[in-house]
N, C-alpha and C. Protein backbone atom coordinates (compact mmCIF):
# COMPACT_ATOMS: atom_id res chain seq x y z
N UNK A 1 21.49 10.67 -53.13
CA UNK A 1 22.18 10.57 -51.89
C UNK A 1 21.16 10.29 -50.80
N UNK A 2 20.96 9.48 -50.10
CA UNK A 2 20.65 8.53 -48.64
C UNK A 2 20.89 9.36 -47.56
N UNK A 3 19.89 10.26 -47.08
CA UNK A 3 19.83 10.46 -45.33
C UNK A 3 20.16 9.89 -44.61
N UNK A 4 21.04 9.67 -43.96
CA UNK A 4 21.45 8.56 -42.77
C UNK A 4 19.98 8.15 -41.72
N UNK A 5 18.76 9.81 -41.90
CA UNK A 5 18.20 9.27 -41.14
C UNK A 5 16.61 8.21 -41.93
N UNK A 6 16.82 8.27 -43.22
CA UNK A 6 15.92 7.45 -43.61
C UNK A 6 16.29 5.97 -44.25
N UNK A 7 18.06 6.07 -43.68
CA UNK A 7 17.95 4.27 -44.20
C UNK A 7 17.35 3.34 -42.73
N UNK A 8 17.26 2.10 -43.82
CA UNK A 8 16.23 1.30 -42.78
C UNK A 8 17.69 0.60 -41.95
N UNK A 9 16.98 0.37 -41.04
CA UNK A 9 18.17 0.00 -39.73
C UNK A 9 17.32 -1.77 -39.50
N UNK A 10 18.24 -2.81 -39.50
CA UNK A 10 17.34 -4.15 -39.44
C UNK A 10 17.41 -4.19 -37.35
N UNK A 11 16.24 -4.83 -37.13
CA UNK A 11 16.63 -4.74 -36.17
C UNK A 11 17.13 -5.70 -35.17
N UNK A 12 18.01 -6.55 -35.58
CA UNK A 12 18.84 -7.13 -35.20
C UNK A 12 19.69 -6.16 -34.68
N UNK A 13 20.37 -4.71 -35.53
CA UNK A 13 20.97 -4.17 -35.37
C UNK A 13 20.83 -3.36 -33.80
N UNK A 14 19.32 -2.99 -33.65
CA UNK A 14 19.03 -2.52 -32.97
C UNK A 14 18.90 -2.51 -31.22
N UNK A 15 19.83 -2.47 -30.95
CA UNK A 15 19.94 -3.19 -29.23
C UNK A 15 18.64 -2.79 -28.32
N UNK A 16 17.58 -2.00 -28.84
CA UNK A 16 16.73 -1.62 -27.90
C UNK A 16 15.16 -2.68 -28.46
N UNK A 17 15.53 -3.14 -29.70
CA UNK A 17 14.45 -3.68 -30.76
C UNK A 17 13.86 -4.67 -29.65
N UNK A 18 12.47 -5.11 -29.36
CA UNK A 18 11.68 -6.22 -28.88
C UNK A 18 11.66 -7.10 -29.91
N UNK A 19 12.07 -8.70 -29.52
CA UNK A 19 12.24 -9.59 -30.07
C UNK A 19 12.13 -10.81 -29.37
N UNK A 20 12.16 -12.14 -29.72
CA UNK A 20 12.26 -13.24 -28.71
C UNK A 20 13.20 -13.51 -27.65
N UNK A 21 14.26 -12.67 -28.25
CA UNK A 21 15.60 -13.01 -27.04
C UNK A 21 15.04 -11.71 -25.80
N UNK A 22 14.90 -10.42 -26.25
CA UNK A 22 14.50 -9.61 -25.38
C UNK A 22 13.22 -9.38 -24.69
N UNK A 23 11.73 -10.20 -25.15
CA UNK A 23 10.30 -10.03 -25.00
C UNK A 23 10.74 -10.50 -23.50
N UNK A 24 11.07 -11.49 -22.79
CA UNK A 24 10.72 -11.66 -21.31
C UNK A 24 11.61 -10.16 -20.48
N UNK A 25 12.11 -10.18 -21.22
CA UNK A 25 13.05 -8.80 -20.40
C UNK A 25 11.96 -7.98 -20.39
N UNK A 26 11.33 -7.28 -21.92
CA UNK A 26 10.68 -5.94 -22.12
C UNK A 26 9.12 -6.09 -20.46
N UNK A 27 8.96 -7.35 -21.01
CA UNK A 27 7.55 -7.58 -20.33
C UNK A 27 7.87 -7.31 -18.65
N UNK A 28 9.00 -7.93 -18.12
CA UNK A 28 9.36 -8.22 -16.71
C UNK A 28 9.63 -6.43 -16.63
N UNK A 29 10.69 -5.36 -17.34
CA UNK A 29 10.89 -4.27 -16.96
C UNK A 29 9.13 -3.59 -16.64
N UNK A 30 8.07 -3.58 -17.85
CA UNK A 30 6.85 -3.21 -18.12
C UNK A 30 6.23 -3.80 -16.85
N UNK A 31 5.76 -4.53 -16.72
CA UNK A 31 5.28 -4.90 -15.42
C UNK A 31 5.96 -4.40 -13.91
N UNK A 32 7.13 -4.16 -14.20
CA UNK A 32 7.61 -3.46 -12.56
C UNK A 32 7.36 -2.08 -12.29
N UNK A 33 7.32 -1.45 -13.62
CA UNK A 33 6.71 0.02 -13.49
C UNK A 33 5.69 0.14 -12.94
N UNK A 34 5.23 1.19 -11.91
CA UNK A 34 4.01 1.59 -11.53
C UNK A 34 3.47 2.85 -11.53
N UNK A 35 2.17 2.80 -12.02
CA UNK A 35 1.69 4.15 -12.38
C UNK A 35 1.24 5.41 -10.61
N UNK A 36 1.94 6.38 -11.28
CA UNK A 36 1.85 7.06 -10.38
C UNK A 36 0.51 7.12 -9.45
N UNK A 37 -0.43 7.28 -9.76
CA UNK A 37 -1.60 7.34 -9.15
C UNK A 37 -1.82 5.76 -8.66
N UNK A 38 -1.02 4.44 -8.77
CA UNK A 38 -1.45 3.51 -7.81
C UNK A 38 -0.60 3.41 -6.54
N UNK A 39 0.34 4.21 -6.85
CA UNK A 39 1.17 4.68 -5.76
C UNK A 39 0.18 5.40 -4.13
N UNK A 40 0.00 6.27 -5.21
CA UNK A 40 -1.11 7.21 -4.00
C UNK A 40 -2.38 6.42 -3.68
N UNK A 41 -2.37 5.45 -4.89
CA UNK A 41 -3.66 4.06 -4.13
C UNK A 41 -3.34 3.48 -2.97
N UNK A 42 -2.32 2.97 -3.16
CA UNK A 42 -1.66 1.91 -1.70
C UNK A 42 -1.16 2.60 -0.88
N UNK A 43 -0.75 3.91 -0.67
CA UNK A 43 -0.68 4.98 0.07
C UNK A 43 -1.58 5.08 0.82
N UNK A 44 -2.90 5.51 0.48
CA UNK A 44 -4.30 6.09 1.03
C UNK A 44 -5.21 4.87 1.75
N UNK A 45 -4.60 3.52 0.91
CA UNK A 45 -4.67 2.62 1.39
C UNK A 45 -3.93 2.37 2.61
N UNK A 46 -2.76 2.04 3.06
CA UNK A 46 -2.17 1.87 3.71
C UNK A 46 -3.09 2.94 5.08
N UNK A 47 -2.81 3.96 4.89
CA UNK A 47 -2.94 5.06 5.81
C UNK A 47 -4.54 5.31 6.55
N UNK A 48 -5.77 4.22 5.98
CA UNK A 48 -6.59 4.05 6.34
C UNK A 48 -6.80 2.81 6.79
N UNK A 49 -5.71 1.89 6.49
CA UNK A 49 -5.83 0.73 7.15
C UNK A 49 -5.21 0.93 8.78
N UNK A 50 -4.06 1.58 9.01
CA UNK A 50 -3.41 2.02 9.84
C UNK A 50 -4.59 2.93 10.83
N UNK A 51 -5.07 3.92 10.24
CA UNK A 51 -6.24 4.63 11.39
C UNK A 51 -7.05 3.78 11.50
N UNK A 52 -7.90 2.49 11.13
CA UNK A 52 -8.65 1.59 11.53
C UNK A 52 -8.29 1.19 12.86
N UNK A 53 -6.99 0.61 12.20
CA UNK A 53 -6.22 0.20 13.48
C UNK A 53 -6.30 0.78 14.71
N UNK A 54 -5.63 1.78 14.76
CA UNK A 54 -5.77 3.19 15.91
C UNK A 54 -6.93 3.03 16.77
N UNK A 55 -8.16 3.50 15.49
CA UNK A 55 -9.63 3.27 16.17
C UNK A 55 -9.85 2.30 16.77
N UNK A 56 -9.61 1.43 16.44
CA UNK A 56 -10.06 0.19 17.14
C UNK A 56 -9.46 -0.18 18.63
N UNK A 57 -8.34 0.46 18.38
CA UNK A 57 -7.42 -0.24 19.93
C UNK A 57 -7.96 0.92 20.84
N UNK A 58 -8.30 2.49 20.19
CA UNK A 58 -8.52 3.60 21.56
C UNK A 58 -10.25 3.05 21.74
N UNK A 59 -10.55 2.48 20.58
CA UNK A 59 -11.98 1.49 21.12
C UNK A 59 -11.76 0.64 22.09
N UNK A 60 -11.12 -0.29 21.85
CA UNK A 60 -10.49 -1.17 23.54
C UNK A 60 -10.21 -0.93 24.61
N UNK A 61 -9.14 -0.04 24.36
CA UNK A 61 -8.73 1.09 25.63
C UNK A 61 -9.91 1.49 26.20
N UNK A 62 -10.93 2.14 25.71
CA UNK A 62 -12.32 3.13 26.37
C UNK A 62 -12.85 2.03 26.60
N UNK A 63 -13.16 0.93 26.17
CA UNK A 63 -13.81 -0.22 26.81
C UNK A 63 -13.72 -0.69 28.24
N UNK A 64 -12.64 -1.00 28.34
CA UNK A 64 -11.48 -1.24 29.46
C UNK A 64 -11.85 -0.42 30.56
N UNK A 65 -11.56 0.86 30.22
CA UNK A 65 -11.68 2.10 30.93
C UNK A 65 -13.31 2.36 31.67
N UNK A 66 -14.08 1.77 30.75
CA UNK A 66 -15.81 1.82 31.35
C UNK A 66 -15.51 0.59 32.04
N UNK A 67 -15.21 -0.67 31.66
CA UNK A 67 -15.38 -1.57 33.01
C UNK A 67 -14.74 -1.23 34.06
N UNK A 68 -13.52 -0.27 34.24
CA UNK A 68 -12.63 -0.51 35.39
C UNK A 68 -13.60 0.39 36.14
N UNK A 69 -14.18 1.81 35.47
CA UNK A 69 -14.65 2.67 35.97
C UNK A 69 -16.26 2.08 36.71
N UNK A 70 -16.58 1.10 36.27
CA UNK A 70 -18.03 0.77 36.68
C UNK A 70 -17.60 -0.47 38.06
N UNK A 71 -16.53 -1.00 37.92
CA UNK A 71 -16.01 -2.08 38.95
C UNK A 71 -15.89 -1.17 40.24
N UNK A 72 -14.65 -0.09 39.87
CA UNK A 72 -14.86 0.36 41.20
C UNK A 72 -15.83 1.22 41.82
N UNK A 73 -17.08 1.54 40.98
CA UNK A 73 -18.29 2.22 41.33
C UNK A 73 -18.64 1.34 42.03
N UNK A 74 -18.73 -0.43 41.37
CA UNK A 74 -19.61 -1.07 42.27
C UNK A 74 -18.88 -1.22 43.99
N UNK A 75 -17.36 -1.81 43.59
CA UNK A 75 -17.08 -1.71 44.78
C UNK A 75 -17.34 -0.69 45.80
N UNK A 76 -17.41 0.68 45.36
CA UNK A 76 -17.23 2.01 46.05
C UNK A 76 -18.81 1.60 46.96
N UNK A 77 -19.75 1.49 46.23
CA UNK A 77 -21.25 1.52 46.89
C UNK A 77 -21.25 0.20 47.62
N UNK A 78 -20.62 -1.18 47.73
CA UNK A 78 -20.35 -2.34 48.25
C UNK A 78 -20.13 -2.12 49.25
N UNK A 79 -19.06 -0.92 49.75
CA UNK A 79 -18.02 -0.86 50.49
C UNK A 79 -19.33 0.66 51.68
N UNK A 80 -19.86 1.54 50.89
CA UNK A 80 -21.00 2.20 51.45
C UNK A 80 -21.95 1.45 51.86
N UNK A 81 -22.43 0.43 51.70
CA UNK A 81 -23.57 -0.52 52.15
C UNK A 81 -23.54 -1.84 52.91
N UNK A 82 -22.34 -1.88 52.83
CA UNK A 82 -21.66 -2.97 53.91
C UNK A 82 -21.41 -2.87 55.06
């Protein structure tokens, strides 16, 4: 008497079996998965590209802020010596 679970199953039968009709499917599902930890890559990524950002513009801003502050120094002493 035959185990149901040791007869061989062809896998035609098999709707989950990788084959030529299903290989672009298996490959396209396999490739959309992403591993958890590249998640938290492009995450950490993201989130340091973003504070670059930040830095750079309160860099501009303080830039800004020393010329305006040195313009009206000069004017201020222009305006004393005139």
């Amino acid at each position: 008497m035959k185990s149901s679970l040791l007869t061989q199953r062809s896998s035609a039968d098999d709707s989950l079996a990788i084959n030529s009709e299903t290989l672009h499917q298996y490959y396209c599902t396999v490739q959309s998965e992403v591993h958890p930890e590249t998640l938290v890559d492009e995450a950490m990524n993201r989130r340091q590209a973003n504070a670059l950002m930040a830095r750079r513009k309160r860099s501009r801003l303080s830039g800004w802020a020393v010329f305006a502050v040195l313009a009206l120094a000069m004017g201020g002493l222009v305006w004393l010596l005139g």
